[in-house]
Protein backbone atom coordinates (compact mmCIF):
# COMPACT_ATOMS: atom_id res chain seq x y z
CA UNK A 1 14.98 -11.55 51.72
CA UNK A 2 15.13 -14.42 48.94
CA UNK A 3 11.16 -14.17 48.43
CA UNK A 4 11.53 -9.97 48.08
CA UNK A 5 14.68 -10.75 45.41
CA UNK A 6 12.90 -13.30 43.44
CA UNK A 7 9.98 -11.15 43.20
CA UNK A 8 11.75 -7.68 41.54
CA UNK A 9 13.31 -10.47 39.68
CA UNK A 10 10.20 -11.63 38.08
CA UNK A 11 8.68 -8.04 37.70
CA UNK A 12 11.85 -7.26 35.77
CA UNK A 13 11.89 -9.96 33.46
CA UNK A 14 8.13 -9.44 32.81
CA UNK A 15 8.28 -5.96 32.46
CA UNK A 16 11.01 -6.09 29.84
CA UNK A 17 9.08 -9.32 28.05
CA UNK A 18 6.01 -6.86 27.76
CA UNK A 19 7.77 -3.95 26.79
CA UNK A 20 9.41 -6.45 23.69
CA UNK A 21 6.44 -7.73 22.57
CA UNK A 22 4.95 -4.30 22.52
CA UNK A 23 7.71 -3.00 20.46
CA UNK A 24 7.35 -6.00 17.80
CA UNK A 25 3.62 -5.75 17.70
CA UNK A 26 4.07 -2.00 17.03
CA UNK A 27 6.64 -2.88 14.03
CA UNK A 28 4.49 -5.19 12.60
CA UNK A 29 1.73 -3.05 12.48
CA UNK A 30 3.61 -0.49 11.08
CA UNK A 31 4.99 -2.61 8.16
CA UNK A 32 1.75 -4.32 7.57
CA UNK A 33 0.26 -0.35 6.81
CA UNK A 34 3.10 0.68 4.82
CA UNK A 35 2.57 -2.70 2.30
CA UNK A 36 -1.17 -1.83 2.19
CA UNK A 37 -0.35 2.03 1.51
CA UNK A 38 1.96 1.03 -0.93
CA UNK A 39 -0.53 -1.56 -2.53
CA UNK A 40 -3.62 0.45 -2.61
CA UNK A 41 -2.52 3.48 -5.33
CA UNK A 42 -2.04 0.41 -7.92
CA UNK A 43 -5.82 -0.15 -7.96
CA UNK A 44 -6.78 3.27 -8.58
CA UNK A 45 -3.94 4.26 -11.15
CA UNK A 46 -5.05 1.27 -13.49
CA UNK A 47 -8.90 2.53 -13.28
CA UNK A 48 -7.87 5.86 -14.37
CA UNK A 49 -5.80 4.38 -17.43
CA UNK A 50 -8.68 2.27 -18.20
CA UNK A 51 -11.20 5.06 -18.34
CA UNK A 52 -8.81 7.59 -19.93
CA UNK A 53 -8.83 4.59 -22.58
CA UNK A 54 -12.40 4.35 -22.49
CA UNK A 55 -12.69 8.13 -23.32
CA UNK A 56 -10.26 7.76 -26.17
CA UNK A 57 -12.13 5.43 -27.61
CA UNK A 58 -15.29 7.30 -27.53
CA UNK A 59 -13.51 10.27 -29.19
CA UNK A 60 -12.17 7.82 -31.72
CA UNK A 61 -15.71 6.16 -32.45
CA UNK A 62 -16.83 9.45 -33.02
CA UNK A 63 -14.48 10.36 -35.42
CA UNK A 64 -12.27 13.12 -33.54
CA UNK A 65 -9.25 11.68 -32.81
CA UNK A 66 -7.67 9.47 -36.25
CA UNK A 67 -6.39 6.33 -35.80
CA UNK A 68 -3.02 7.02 -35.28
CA UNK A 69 -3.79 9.38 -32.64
CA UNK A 70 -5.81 7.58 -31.08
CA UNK A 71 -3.12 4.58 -30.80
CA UNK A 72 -0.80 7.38 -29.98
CA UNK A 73 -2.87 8.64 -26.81
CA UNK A 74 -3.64 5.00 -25.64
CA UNK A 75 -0.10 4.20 -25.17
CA UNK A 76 0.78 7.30 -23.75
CA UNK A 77 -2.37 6.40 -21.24
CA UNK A 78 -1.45 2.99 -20.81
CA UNK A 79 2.50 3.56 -20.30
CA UNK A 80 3.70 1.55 -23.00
């Protein structure tokens, strides 16, 4: 009877050991994918400022857009 009782015992403690580490594997993954969805829009946002600048600039060299707009729509495109 001791050898059945130590057994379940053991199959217990395992099971619940697995079913922990399962559950803090699962969290971790889950934060680690929310800090790299909440990293990776940074990246692309700054791109589009920098060619919205670019294009500004063009339109500037060319003579469309005055100085002071063009200051005025590179702020606007930079956030400032």
């Amino acid at each position: 009877m001791g050898l059945v009782r130590v057994a379940a015992r053991t199959a217990v403690i395992s099971g619940t050991a697995t079913a922990v580490s399962g559950r803090v594997a699962q969290r971790q993954m889950g934060m680690a994918a929310q800090q790299a969805a909440a990293a990776a829009p940074a990246a692309p946002a700054q791109d589009d400022s920098l060619a919205q600048v670019e294009k500004l600039a063009a339109l500037h060299a060319q003579g469309i857009l005055s100085d002071e707009e063009f200051a005025a729509a590179k702020a606007k495109a930079l956030g400032i």
